[in-house]
PDB file of N, CA and C in Angstrom:
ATOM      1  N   UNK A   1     107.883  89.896  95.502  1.00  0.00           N
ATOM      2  CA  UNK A   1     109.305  89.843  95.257  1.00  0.00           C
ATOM      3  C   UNK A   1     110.079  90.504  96.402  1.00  0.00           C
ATOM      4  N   UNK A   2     109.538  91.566  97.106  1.00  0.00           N
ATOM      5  CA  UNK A   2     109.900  92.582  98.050  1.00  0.00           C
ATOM      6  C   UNK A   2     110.082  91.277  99.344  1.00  0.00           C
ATOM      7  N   UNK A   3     109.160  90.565  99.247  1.00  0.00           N
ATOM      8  CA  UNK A   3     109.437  89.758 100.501  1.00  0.00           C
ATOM      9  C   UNK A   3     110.217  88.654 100.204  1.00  0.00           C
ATOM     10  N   UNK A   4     110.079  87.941  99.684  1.00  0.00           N
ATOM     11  CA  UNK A   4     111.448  87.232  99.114  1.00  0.00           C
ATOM     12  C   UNK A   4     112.939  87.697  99.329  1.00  0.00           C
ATOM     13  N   UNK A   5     113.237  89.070  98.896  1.00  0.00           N
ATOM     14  CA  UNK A   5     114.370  89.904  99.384  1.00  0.00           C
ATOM     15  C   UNK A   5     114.338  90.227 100.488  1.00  0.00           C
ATOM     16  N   UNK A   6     113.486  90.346 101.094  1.00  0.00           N
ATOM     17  CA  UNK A   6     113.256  90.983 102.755  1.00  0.00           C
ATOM     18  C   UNK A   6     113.707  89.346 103.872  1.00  0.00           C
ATOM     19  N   UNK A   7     113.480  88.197 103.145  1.00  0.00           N
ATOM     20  CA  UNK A   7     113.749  87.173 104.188  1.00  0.00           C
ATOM     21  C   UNK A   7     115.024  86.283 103.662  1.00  0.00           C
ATOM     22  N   UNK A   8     115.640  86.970 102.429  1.00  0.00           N
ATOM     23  CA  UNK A   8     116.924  86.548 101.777  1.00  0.00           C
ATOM     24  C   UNK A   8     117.915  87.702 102.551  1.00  0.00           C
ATOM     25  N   UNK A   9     117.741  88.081 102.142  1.00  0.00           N
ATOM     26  CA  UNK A   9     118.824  89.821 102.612  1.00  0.00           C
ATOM     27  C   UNK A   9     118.916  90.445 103.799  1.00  0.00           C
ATOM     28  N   UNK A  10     117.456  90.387 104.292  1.00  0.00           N
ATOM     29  CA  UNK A  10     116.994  91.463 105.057  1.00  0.00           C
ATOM     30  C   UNK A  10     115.919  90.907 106.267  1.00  0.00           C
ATOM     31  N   UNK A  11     117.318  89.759 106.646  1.00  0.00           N
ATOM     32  CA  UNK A  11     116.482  88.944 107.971  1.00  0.00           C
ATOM     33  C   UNK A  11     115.848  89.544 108.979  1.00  0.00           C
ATOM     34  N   UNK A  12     116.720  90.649 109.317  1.00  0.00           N
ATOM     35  CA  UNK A  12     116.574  91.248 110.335  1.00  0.00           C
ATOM     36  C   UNK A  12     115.060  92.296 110.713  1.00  0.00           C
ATOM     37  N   UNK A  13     115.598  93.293 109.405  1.00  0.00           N
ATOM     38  CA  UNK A  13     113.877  93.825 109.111  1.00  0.00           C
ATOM     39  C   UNK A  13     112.797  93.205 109.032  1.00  0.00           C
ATOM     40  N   UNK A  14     112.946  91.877 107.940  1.00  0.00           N
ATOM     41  CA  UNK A  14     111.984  90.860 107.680  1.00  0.00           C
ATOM     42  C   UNK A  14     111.395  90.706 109.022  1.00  0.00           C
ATOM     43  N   UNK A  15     111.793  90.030 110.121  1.00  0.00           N
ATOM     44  CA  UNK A  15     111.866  89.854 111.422  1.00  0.00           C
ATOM     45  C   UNK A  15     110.876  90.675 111.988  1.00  0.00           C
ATOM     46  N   UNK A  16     111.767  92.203 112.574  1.00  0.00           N
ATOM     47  CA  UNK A  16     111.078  92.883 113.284  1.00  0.00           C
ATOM     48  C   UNK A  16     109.766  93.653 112.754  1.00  0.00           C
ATOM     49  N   UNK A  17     109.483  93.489 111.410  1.00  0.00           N
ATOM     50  CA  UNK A  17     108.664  94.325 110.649  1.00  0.00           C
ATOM     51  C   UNK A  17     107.247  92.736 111.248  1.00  0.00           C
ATOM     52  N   UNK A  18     106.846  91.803 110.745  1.00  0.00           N
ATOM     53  CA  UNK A  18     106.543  90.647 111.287  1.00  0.00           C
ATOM     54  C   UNK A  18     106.154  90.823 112.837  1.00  0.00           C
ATOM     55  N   UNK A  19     106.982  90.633 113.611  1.00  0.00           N
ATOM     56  CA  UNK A  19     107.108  90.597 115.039  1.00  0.00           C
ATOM     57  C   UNK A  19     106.453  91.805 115.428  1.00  0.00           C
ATOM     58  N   UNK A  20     106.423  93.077 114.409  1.00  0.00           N
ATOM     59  CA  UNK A  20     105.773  94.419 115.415  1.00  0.00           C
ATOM     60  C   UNK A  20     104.538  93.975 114.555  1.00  0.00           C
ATOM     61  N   UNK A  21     103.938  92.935 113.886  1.00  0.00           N
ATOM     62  CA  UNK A  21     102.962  93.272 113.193  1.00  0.00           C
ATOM     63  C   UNK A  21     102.144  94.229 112.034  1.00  0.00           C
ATOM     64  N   UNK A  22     103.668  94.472 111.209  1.00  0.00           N
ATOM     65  CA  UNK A  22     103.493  96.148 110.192  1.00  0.00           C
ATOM     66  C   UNK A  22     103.859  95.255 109.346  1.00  0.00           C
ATOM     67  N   UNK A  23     104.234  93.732 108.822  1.00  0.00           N
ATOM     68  CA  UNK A  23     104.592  93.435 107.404  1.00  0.00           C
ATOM     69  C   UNK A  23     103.856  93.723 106.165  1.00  0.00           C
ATOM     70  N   UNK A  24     102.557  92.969 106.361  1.00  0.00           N
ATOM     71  CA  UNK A  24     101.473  93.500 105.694  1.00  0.00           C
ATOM     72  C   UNK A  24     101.432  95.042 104.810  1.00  0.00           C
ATOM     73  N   UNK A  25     100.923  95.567 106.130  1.00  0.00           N
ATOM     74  CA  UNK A  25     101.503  97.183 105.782  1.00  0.00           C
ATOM     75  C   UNK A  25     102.433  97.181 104.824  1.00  0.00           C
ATOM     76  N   UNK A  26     103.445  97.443 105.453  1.00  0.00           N
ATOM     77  CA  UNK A  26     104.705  97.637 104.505  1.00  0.00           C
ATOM     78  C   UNK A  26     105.018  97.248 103.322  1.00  0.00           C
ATOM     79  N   UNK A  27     104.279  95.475 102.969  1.00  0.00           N
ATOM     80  CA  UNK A  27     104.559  95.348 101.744  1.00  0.00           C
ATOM     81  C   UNK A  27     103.687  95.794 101.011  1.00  0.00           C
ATOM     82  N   UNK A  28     102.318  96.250 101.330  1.00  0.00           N
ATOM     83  CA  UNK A  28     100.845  97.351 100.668  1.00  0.00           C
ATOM     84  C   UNK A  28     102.175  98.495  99.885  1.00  0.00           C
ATOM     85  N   UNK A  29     102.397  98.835 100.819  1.00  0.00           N
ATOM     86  CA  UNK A  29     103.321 100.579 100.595  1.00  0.00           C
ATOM     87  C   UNK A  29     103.599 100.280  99.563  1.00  0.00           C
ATOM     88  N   UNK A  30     104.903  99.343  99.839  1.00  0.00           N
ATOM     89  CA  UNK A  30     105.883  99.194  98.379  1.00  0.00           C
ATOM     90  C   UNK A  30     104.822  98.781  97.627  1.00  0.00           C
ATOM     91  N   UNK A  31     104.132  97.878  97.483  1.00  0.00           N
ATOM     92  CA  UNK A  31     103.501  97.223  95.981  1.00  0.00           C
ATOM     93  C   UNK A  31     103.186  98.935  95.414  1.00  0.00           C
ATOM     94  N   UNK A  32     102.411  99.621  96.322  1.00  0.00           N
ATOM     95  CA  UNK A  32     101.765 100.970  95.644  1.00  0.00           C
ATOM     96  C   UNK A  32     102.705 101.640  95.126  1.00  0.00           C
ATOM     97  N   UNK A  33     103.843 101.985  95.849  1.00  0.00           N
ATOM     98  CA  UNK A  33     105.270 102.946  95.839  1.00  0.00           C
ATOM     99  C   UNK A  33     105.411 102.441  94.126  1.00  0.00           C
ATOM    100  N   UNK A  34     105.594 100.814  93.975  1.00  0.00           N
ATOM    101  CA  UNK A  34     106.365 100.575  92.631  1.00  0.00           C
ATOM    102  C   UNK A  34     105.158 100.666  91.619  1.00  0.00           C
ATOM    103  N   UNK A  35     104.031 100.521  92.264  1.00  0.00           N
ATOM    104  CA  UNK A  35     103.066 100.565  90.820  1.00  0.00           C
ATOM    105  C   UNK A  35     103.246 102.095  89.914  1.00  0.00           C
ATOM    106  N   UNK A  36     103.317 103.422  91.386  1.00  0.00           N
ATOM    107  CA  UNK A  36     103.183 104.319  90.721  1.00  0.00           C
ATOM    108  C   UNK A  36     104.776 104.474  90.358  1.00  0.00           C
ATOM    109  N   UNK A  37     105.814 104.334  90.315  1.00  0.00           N
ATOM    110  CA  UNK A  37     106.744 105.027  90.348  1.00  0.00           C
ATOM    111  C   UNK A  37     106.602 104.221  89.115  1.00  0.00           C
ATOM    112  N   UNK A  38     106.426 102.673  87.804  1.00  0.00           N
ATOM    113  CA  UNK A  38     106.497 102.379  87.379  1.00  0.00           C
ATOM    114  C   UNK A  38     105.737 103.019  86.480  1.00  0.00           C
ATOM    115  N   UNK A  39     104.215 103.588  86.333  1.00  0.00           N
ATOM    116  CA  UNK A  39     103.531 104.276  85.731  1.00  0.00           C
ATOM    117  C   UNK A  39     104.051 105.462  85.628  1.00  0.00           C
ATOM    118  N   UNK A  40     105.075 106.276  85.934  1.00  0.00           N
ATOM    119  CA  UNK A  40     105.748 107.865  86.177  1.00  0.00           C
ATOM    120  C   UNK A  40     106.713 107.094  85.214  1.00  0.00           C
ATOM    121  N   UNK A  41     107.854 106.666  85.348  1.00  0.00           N
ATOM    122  CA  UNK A  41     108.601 106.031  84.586  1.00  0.00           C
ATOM    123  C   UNK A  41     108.182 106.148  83.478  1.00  0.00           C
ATOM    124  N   UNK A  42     107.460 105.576  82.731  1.00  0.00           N
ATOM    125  CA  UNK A  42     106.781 104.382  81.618  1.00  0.00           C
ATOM    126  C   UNK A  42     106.431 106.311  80.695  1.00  0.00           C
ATOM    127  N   UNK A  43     105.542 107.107  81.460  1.00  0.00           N
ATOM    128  CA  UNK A  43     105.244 108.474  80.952  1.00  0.00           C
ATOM    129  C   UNK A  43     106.570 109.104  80.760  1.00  0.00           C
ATOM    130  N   UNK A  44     107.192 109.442  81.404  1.00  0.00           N
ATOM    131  CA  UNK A  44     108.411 110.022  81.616  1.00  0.00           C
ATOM    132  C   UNK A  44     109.483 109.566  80.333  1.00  0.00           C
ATOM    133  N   UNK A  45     109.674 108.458  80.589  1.00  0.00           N
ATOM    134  CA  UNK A  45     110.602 107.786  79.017  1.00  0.00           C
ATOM    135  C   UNK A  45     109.882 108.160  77.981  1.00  0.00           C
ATOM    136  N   UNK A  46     108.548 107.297  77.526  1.00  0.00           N
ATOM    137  CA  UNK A  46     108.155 107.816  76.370  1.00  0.00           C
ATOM    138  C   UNK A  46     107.774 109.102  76.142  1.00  0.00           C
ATOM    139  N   UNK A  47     107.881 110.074  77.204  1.00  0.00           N
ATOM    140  CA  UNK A  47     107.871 112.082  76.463  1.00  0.00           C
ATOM    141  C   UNK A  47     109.678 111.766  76.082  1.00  0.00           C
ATOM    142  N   UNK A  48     110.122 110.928  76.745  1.00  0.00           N
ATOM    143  CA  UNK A  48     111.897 111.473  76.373  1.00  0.00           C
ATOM    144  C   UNK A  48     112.031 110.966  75.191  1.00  0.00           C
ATOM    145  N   UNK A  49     111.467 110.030  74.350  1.00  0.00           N
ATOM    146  CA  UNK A  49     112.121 109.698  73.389  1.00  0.00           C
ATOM    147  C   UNK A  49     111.483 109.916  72.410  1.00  0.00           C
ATOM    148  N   UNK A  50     109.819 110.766  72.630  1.00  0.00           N
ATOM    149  CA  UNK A  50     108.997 111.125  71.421  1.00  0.00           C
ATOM    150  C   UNK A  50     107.900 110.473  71.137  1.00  0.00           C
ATOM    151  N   UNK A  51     107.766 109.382  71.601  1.00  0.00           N
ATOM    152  CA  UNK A  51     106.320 108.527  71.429  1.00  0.00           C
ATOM    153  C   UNK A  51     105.292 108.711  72.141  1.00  0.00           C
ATOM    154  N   UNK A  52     104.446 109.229  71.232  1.00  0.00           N
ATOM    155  CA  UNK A  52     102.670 109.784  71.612  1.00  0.00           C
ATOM    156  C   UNK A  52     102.014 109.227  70.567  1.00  0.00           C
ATOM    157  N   UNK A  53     101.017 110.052  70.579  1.00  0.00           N
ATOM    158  CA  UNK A  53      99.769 109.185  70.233  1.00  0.00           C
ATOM    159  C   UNK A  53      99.840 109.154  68.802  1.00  0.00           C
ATOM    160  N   UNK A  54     100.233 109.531  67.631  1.00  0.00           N
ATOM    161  CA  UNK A  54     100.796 110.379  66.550  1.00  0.00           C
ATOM    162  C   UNK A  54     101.475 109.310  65.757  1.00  0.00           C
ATOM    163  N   UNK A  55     102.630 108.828  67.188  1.00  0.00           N
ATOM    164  CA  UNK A  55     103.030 108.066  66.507  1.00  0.00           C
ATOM    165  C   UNK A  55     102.518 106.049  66.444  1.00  0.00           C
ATOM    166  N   UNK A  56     101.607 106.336  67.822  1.00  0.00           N
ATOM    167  CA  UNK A  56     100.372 104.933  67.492  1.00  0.00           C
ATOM    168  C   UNK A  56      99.594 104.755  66.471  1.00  0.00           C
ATOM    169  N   UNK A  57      99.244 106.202  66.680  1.00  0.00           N
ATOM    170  CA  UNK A  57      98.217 106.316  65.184  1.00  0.00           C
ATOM    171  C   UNK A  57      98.928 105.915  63.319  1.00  0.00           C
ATOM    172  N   UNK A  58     100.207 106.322  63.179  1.00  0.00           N
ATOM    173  CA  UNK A  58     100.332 105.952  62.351  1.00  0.00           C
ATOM    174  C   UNK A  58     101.460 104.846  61.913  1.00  0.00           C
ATOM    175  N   UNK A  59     101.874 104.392  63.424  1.00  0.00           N
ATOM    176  CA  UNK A  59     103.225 102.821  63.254  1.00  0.00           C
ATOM    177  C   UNK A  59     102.986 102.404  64.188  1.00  0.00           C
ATOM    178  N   UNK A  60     101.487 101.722  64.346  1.00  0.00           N
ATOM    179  CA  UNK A  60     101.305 101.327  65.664  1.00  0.00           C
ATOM    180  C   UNK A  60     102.444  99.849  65.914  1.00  0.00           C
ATOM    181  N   UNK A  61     103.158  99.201  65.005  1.00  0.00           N
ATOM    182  CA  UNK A  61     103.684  97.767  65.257  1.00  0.00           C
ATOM    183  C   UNK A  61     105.422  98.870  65.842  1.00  0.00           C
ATOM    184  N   UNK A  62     105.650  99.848  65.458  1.00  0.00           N
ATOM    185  CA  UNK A  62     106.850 100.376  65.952  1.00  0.00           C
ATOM    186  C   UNK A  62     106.300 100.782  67.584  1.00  0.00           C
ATOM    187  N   UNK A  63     104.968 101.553  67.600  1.00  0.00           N
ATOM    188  CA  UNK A  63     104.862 102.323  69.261  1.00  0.00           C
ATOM    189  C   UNK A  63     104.975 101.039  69.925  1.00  0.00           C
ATOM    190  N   UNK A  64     104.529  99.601  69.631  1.00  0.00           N
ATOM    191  CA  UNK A  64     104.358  98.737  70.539  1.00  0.00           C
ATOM    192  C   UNK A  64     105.898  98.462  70.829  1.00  0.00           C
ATOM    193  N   UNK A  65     106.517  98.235  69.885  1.00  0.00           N
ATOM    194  CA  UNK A  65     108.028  97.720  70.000  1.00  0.00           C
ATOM    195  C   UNK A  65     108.590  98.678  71.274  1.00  0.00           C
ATOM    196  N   UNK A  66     108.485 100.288  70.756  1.00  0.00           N
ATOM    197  CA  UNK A  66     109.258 101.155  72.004  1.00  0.00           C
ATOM    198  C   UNK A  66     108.306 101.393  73.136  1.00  0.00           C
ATOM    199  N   UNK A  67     107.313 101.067  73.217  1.00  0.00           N
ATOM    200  CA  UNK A  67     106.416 100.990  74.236  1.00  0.00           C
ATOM    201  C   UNK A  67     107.037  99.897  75.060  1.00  0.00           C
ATOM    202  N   UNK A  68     107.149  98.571  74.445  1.00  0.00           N
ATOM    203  CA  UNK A  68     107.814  97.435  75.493  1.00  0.00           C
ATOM    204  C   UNK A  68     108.867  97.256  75.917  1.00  0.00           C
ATOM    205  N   UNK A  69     110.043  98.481  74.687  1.00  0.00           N
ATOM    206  CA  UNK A  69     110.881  98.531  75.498  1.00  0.00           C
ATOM    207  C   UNK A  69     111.528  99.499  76.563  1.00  0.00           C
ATOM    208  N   UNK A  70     110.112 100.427  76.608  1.00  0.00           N
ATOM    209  CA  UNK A  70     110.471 101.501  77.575  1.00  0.00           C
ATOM    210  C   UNK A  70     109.893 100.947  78.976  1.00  0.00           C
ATOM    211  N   UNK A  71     108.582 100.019  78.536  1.00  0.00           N
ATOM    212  CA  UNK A  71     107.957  99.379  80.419  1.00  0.00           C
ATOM    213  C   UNK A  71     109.571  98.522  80.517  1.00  0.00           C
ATOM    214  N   UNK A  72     110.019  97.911  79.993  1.00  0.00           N
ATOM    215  CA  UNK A  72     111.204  96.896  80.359  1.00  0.00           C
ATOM    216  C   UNK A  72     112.163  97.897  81.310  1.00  0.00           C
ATOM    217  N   UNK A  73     112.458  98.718  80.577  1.00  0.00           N
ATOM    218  CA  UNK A  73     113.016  99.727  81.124  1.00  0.00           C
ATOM    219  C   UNK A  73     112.671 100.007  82.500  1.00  0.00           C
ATOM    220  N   UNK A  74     111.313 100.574  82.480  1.00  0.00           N
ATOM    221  CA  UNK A  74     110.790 100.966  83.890  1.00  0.00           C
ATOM    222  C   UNK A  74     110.729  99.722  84.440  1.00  0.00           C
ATOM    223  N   UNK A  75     110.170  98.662  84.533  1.00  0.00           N
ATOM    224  CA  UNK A  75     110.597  98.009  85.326  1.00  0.00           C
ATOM    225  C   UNK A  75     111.605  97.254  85.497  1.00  0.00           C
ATOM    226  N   UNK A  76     113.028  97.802  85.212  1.00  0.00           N
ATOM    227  CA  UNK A  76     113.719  97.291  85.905  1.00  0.00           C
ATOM    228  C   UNK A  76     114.475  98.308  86.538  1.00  0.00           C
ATOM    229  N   UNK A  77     114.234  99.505  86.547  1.00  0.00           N
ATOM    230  CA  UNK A  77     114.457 101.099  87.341  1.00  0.00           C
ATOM    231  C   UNK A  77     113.847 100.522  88.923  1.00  0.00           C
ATOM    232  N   UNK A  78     112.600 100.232  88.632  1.00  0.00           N
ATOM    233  CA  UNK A  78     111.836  99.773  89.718  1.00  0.00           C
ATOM    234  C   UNK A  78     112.327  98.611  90.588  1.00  0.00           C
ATOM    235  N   UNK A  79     112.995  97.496  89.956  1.00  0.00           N
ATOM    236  CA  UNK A  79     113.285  96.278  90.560  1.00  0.00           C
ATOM    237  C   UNK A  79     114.437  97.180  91.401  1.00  0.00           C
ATOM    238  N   UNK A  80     115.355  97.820  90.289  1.00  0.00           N
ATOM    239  CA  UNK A  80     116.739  98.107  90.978  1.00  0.00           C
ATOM    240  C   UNK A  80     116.367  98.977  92.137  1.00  0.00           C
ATOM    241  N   UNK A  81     115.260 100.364  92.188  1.00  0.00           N
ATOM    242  CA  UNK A  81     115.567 101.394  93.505  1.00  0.00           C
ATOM    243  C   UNK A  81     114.848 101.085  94.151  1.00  0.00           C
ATOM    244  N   UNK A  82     113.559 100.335  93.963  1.00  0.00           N
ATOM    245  CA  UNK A  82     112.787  99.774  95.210  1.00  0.00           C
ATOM    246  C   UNK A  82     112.284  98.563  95.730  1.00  0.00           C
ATOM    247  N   UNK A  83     112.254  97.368  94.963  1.00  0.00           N
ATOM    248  CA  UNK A  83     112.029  96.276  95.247  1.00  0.00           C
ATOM    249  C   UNK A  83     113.393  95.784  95.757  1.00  0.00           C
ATOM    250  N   UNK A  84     114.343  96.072  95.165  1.00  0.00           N
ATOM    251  CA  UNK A  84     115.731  95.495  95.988  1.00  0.00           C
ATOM    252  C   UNK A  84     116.593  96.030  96.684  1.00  0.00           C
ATOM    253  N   UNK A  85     115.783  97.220  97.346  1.00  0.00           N
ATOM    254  CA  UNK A  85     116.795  98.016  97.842  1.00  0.00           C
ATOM    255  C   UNK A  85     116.669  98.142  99.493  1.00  0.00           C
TER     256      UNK A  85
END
């Protein structure tokens, strides 16, 4: 997705990142950058709103509900500060 935006938006970088031979690279980084910052996220929300294991164990059809809607969440934290930025 990072490169898609990089040759929509971001001709220029797109370009010289390519041309010096670091695209590759660079898009490694980000994929890693958003995997973890998406996994930090995803922990981070669910301590904020109370869902642990407690509450899998005994409403597991509710943890899934705020479970999916806290990854939704994180990833779109993620789309917004680093895939499109």
């Amino acid at each position: 997705m990072h490169l898609d935006y990089l040759k929509q938006h971001r001709c220029g970088r797109y370009s010289a990142l390519l041309g010096e031979g670091r695209l590759n690279a660079y898009l490694i980084s980000v994929d890693e950058q958003a995997h973890e910052m998406l996994t930090s996220l995803t922990v981070e929300f669910a301590k904020a709103q109370g869902i642990d294991e407690h509450l899998k164990a005994t409403d597991q059809m509710r943890w899934v509900h705020m479970m999916n809607h806290i990854r939704n969440s994180a990833e779109e934290t993620v789309m917004r500060e680093l895939i499109l930025a």
